[in-house]
C-alpha atoms as a PDB file:
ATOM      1  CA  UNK A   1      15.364  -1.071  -0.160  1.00  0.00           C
ATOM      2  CA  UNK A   2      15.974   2.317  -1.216  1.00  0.00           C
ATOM      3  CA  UNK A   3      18.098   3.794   1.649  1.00  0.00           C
ATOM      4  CA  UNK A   4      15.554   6.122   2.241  1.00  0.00           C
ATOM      5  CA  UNK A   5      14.664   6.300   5.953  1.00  0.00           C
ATOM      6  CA  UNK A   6      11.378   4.034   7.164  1.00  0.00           C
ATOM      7  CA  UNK A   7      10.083   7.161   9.658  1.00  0.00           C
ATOM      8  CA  UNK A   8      11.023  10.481   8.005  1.00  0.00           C
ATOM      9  CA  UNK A   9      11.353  13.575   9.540  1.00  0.00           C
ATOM     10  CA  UNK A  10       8.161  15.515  10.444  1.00  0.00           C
ATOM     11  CA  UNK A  11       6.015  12.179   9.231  1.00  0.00           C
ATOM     12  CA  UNK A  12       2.666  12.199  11.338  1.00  0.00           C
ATOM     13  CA  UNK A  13       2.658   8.024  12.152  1.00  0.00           C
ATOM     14  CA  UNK A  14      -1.265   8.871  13.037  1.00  0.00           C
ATOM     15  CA  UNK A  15      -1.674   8.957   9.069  1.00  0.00           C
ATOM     16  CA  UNK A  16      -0.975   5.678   9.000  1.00  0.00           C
ATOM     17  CA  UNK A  17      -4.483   4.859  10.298  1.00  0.00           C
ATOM     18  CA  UNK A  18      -5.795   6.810   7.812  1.00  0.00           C
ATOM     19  CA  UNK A  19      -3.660   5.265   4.925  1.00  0.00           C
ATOM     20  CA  UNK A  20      -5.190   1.597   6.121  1.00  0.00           C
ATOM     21  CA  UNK A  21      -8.830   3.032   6.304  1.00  0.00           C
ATOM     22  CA  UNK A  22      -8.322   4.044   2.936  1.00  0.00           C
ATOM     23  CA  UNK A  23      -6.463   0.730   1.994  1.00  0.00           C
ATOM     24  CA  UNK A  24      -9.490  -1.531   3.015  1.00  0.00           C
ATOM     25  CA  UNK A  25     -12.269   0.485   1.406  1.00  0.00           C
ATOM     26  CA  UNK A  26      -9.835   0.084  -1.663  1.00  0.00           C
ATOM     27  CA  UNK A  27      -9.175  -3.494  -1.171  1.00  0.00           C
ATOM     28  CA  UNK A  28     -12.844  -3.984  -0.721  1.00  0.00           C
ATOM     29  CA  UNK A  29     -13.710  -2.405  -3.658  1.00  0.00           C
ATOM     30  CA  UNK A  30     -10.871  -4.390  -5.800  1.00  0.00           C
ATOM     31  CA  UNK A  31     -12.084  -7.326  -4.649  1.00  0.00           C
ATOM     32  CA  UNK A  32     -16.216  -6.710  -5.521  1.00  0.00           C
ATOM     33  CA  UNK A  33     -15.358  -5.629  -8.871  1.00  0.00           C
ATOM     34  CA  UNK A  34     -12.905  -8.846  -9.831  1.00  0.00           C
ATOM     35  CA  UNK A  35     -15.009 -11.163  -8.077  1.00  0.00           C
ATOM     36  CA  UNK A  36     -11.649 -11.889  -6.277  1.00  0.00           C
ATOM     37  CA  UNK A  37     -11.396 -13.806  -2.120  1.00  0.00           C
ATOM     38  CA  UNK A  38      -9.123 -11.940   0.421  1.00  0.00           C
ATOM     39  CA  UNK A  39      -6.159 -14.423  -0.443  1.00  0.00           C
ATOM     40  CA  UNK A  40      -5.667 -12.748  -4.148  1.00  0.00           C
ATOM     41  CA  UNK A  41      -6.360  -9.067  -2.939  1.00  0.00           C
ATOM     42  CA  UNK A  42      -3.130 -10.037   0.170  1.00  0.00           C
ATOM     43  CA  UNK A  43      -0.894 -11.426  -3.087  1.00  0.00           C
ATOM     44  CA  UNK A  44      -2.053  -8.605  -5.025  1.00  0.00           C
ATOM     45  CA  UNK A  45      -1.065  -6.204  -2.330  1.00  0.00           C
ATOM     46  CA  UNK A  46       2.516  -7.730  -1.591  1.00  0.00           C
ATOM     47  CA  UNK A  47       3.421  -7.550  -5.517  1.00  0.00           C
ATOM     48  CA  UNK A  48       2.154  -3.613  -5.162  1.00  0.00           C
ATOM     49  CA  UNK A  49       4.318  -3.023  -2.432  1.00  0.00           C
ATOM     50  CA  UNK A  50       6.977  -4.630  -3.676  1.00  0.00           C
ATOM     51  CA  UNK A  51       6.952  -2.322  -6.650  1.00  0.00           C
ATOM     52  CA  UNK A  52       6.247   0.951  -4.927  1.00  0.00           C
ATOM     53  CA  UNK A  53       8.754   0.544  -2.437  1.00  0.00           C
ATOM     54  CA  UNK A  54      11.515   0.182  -5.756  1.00  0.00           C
ATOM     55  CA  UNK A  55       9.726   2.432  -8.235  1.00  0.00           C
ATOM     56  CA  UNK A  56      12.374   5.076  -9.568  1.00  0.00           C
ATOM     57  CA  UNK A  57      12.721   8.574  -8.068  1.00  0.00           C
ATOM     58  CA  UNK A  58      10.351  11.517 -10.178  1.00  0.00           C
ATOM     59  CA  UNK A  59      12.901  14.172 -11.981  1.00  0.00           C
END
């Protein structure tokens, strides 16, 4: 982890329903176009988060 707090300050957690509407049309798209079964798209997703959550700070 990044020590950065899970639940920020002023963060709406009602956006997170948004965020996973927005996920699964995604998903659902990923997986139509790569011909690829819910198992890949859930690995593909864990190695995504993985990175995001220790991608380097923007200058």
């Amino acid at each position: 982890m990044t020590g950065e707090p899970i639940d920020p300050t002023g963060f709406n957690p009602l956006a997170m329903v948004d965020m996973w509407e927005d996920m699964h049309a995604l998903v659902a798209a990923w997986e139509s176009k790569h011909s690829a079964n819910p198992a890949v798209a859930a690995a593909a997703l864990e190695e995504f988060a993985a990175a995001l959550v220790q991608r380097p700070k923007p200058f």
